[in-house]
Protein backbone atom coordinates (compact mmCIF):
# COMPACT_ATOMS: atom_id res chain seq x y z
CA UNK A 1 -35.10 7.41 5.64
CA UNK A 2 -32.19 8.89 3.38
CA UNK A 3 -29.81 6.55 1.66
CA UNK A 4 -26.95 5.15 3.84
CA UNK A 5 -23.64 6.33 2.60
CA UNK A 6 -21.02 3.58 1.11
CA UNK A 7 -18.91 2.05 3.19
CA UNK A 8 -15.91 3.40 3.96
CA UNK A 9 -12.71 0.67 4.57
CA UNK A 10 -10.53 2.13 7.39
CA UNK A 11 -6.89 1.75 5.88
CA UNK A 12 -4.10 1.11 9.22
CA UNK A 13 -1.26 2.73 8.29
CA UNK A 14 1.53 1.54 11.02
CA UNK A 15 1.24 -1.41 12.87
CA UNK A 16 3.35 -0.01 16.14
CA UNK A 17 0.17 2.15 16.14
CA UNK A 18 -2.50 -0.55 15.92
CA UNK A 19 -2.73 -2.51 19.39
CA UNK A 20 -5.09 -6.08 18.87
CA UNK A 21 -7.46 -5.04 21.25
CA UNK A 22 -8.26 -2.26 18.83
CA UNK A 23 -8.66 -4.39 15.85
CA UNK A 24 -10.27 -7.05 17.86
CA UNK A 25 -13.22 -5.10 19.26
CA UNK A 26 -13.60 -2.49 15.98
CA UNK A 27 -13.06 -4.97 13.08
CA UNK A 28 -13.00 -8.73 13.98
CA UNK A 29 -16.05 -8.42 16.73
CA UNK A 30 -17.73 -6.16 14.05
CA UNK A 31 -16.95 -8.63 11.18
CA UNK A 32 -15.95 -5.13 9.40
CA UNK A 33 -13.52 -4.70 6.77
CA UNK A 34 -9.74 -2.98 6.87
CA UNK A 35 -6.36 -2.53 5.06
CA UNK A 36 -3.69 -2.55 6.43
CA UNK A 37 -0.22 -0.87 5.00
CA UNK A 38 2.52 -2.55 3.37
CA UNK A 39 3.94 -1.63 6.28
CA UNK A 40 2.53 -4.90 7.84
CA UNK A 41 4.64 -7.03 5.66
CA UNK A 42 8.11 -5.28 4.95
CA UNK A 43 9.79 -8.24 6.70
CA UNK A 44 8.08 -11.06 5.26
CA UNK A 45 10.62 -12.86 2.45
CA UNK A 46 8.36 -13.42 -0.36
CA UNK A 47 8.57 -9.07 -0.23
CA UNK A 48 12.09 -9.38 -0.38
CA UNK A 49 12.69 -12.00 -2.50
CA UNK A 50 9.72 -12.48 -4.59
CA UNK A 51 9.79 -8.84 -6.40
CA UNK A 52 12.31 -6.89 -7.51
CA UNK A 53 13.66 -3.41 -6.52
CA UNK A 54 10.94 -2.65 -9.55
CA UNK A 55 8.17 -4.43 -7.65
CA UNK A 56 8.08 -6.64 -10.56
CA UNK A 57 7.94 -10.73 -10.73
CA UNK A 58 11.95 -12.39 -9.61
CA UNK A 59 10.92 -14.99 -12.25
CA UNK A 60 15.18 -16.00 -11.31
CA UNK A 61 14.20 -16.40 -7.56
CA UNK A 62 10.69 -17.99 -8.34
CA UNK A 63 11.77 -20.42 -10.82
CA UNK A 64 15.21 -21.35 -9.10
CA UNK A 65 13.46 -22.12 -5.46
CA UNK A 66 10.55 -23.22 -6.55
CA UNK A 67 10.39 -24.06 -10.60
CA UNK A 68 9.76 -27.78 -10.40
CA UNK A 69 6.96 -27.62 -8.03
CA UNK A 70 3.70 -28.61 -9.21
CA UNK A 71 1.05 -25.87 -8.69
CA UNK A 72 -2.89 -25.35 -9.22
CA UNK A 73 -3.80 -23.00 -11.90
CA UNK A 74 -7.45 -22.00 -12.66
CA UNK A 75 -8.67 -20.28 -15.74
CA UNK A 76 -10.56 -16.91 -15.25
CA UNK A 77 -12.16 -17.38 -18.47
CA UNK A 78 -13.95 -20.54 -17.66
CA UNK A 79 -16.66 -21.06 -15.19
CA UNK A 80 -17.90 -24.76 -13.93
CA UNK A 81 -20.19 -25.16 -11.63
CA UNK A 82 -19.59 -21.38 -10.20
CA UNK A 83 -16.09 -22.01 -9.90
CA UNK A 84 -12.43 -21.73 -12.07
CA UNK A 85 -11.53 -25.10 -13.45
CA UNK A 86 -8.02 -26.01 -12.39
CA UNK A 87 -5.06 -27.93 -14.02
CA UNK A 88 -1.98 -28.67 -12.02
CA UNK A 89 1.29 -27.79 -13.96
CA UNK A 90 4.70 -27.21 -12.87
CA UNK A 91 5.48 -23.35 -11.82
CA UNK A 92 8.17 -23.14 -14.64
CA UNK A 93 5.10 -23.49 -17.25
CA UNK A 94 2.99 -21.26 -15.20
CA UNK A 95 5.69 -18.63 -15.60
CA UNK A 96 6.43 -19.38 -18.88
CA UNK A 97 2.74 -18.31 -19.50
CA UNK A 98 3.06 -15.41 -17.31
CA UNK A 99 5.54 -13.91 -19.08
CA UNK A 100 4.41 -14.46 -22.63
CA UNK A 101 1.18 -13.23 -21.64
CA UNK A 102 2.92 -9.92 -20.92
CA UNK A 103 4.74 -9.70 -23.77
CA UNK A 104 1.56 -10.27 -25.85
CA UNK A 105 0.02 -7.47 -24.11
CA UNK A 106 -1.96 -9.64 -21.55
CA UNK A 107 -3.64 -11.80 -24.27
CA UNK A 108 -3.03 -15.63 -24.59
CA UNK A 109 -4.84 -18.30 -26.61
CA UNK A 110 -4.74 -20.09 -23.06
CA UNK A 111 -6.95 -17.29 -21.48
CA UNK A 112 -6.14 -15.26 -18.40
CA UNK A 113 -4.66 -18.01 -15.74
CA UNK A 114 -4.42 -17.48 -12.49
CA UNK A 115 -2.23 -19.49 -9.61
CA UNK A 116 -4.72 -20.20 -6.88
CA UNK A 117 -4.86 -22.35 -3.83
CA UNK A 118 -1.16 -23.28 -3.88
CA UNK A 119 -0.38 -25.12 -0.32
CA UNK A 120 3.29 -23.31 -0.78
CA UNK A 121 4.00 -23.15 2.92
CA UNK A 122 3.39 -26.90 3.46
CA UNK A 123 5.59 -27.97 0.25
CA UNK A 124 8.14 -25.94 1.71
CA UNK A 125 7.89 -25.43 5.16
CA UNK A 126 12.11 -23.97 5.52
CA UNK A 127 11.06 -20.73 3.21
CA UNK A 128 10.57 -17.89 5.28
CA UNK A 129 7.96 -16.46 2.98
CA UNK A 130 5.37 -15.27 5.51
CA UNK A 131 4.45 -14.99 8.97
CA UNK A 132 0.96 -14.73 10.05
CA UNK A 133 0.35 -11.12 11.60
CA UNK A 134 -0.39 -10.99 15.11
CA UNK A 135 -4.29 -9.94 14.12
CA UNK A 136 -4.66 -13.52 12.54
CA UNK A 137 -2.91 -15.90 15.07
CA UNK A 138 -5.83 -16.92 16.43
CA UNK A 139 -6.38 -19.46 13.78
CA UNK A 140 -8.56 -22.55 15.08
CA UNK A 141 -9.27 -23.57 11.91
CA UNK A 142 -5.36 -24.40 10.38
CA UNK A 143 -4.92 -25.21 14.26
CA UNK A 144 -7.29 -27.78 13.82
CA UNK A 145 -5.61 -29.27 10.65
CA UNK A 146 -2.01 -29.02 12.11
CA UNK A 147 -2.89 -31.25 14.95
CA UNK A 148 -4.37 -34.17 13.13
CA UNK A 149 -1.77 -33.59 10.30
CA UNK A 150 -3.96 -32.62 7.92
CA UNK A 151 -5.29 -30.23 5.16
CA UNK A 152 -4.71 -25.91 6.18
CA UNK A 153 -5.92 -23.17 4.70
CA UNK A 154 -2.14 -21.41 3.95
CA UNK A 155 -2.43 -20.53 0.14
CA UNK A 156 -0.39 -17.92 -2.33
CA UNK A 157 -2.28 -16.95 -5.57
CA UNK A 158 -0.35 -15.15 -7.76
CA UNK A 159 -0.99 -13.86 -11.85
CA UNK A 160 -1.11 -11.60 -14.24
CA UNK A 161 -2.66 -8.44 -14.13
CA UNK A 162 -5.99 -8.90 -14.74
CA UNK A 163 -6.46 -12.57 -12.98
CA UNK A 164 -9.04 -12.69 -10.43
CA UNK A 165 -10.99 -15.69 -8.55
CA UNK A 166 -14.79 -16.28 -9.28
CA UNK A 167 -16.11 -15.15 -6.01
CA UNK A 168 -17.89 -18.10 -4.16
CA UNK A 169 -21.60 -17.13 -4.13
């Protein structure tokens, strides 16, 4: 039997093009992997507030809306127990870091942090930072949560190039 080729990821290009049924029955029945445009997300806020016309960090925006919030931060250079270890800080140190590390050419005695698992939409439930694309609505698991009040699985992770997640294995 010859070698099976690599996978290919299909990549959607416009979502007016892309009906659910489609990416119901040839991805999410399938359990196979796609990526989807930027297209997907030109009206969410954090793209038009978050960046700027450079597709760079709004450290201004970040730290003005949301500066004194405290947020998770995991190490990439540390592994426990086949995970990051995580401190909480407040976002204004986490950007402090961010930018230093940039200007020190993406080197820090701290190590390479990354901002994971921060519950940003339920902190601040008035941004318009994201809305769930229609592909994903069909979310019993946060459904679950939001009627008994609970946890949800609604994160942002943001860092520095070069941040990543250990993946769970």
């Amino acid at each position: 039997m010859p070698p099976s080729a690599p996978h290919q990821i299909d990549f959607i290009e416009e979502p007016q093009t892309f009906p659910y049924g489609e990416f119901f029955n040839k991805y999410l029945l399938t359990n196979s992997p796609c990526l989807f445009s930027a297209e997907f997300t030109q009206h969410w806020g954090s793209r038009k507030t978050w960046v700027t016309e450079e597709n760079k960090p709004n450290w201004d925006h970040l730290l003005e809306n949301f500066g004194n919030a405290i947020v998770p931060v995991a190490n990439c250079n540390v592994k426990e127990y086949n995970a990051n270890p995580k401190e909480q800080i407040p976002l204004c140190e986490f950007i402090s870091y961010w930018r230093d590390y940039i200007e020190h050419n993406y080197h820090s005695p701290k190590g390479c942090l990354y901002l994971k698992d921060w519950h940003m939409s339920r902190e601040f439930p008035k941004q318009n930072v994201y809305e769930t694309p229609e592909y994903f609505t069909s979310d019993w698991l946060n459904e679950y949560w939001d009627s008994i009040d609970g946890d949800d699985y609604r994160f942002v992770y943001m860092g520095p190039k070069g941040s990543w997640r250990i993946p769970y294995q």
